[in-house]
C-alpha atoms as a PDB file:
ATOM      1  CA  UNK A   1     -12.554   7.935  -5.202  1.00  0.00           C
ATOM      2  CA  UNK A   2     -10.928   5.783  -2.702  1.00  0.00           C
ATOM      3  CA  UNK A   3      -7.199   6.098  -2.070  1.00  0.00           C
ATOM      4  CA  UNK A   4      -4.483   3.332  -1.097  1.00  0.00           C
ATOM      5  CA  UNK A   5      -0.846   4.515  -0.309  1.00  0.00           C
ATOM      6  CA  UNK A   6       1.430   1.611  -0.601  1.00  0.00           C
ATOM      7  CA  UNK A   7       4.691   1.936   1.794  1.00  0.00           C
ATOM      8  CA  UNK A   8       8.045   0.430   0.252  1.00  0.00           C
ATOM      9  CA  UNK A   9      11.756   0.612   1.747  1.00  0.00           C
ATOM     10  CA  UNK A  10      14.226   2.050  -0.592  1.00  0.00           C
ATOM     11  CA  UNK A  11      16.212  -0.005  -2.273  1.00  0.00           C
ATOM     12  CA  UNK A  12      12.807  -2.257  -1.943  1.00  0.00           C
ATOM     13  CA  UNK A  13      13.202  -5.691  -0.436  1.00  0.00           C
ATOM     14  CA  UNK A  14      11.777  -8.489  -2.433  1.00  0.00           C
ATOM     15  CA  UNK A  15       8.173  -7.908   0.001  1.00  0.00           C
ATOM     16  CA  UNK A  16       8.575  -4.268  -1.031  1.00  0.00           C
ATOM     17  CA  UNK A  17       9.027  -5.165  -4.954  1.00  0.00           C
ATOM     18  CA  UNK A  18       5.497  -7.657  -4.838  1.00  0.00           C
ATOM     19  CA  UNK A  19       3.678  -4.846  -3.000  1.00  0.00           C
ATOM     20  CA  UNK A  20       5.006  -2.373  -5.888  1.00  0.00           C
ATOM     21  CA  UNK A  21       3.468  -5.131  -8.628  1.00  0.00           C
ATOM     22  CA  UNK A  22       0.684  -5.651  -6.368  1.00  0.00           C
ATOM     23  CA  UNK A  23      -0.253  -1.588  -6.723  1.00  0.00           C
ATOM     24  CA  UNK A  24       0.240  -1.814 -10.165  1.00  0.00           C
ATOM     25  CA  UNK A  25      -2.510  -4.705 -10.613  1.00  0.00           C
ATOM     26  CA  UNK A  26      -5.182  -2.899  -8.008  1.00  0.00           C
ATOM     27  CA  UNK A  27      -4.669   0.687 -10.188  1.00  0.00           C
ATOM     28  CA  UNK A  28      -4.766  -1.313 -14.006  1.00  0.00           C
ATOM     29  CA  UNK A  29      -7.962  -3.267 -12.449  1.00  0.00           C
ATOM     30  CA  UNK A  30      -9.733  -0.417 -10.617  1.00  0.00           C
ATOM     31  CA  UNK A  31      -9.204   3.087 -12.153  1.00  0.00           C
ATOM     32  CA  UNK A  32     -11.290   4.592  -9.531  1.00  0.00           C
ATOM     33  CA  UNK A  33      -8.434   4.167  -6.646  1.00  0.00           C
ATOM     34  CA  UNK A  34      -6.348   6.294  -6.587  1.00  0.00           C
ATOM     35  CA  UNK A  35      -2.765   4.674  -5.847  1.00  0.00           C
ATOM     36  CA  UNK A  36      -0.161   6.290  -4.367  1.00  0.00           C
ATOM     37  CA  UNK A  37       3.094   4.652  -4.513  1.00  0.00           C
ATOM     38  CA  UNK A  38       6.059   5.925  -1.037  1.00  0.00           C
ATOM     39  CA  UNK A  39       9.439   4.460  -2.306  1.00  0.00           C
ATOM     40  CA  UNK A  40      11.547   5.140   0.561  1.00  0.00           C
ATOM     41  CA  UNK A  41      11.219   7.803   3.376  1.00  0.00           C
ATOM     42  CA  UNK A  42       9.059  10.231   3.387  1.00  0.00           C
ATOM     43  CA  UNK A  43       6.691  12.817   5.387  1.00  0.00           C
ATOM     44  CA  UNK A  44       3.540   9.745   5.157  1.00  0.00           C
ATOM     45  CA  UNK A  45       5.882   7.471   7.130  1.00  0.00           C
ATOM     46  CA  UNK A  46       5.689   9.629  10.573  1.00  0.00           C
ATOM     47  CA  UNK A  47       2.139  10.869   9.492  1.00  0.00           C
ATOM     48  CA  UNK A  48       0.420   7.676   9.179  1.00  0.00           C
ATOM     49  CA  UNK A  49       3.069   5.945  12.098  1.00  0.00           C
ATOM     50  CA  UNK A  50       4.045   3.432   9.459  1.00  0.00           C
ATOM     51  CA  UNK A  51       6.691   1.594  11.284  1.00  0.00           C
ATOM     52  CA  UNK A  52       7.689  -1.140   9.357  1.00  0.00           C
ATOM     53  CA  UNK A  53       7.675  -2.101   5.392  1.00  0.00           C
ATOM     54  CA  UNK A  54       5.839  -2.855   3.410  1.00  0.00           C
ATOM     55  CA  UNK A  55       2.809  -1.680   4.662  1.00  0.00           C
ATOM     56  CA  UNK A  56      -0.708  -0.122   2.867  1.00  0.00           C
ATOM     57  CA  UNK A  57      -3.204   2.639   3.970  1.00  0.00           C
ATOM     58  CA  UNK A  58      -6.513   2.714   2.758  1.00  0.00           C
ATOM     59  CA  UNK A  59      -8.395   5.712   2.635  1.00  0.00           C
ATOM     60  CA  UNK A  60      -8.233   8.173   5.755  1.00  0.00           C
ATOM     61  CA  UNK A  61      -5.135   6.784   7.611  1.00  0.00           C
ATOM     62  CA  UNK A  62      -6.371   3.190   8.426  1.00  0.00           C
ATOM     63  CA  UNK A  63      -3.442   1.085   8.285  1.00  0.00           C
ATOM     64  CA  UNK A  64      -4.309  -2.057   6.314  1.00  0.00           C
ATOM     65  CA  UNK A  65      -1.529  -4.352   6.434  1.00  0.00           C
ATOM     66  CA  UNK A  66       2.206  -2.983   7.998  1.00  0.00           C
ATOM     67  CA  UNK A  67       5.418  -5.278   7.692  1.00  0.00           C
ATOM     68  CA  UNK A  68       4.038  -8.340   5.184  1.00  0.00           C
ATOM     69  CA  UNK A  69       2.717  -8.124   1.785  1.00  0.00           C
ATOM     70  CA  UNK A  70      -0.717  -9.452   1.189  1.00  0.00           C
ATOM     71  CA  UNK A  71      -1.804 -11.634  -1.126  1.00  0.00           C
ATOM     72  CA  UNK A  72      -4.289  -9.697  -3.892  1.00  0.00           C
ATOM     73  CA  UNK A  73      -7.541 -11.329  -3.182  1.00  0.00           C
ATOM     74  CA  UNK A  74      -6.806  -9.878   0.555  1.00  0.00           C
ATOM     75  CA  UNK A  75      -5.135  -6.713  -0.600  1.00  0.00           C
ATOM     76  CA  UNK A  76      -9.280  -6.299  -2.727  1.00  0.00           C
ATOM     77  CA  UNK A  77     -11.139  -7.488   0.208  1.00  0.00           C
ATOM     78  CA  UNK A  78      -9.258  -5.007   2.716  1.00  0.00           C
ATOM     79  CA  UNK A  79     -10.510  -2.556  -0.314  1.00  0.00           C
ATOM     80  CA  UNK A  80     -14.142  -3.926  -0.549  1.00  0.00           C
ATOM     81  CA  UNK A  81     -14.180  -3.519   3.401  1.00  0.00           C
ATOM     82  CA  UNK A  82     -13.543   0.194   3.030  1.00  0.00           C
END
């Protein structure tokens, strides 16, 4: 099972909210990712040096995309890649 964390500020700026609908679609299309949503701070931030929101990890730390939400056919081919 591959996982992808997805990063969000809290309250969730409007990048942050389409990354949150964006997780939604990749776990409802995909039911063997495992999604993990981070709504504000938290222990993942300074582990995987997430700097700026929103931002996704795929599977063993690799930042994917930090600061800009992708679009989903990127968002499945930084998946496919992994």
């Amino acid at each position: 099972m591959v996982k992808m964390e997805f990063f969000t500020a809290e309250p969730p700026c409007a990048g942050c909210v389409a990354l949150l609908e964006l997780a939604d679609r990749v776990a409802d299309a995909y039911p063997e990712v495992e999604v993990i949503k981070h709504v504000g701070m938290c222990d993942e931030f300074r582990e995987y040096e997430v700097t700026y929101v929103p931002a996704v990890i795929i599977e063993g730390g690799k930042i994917a995309f930090m600061g800009l939400c992708p679009s989903y056919d990127t968002l499945i081919t930084a998946l496919a890649e992994m």
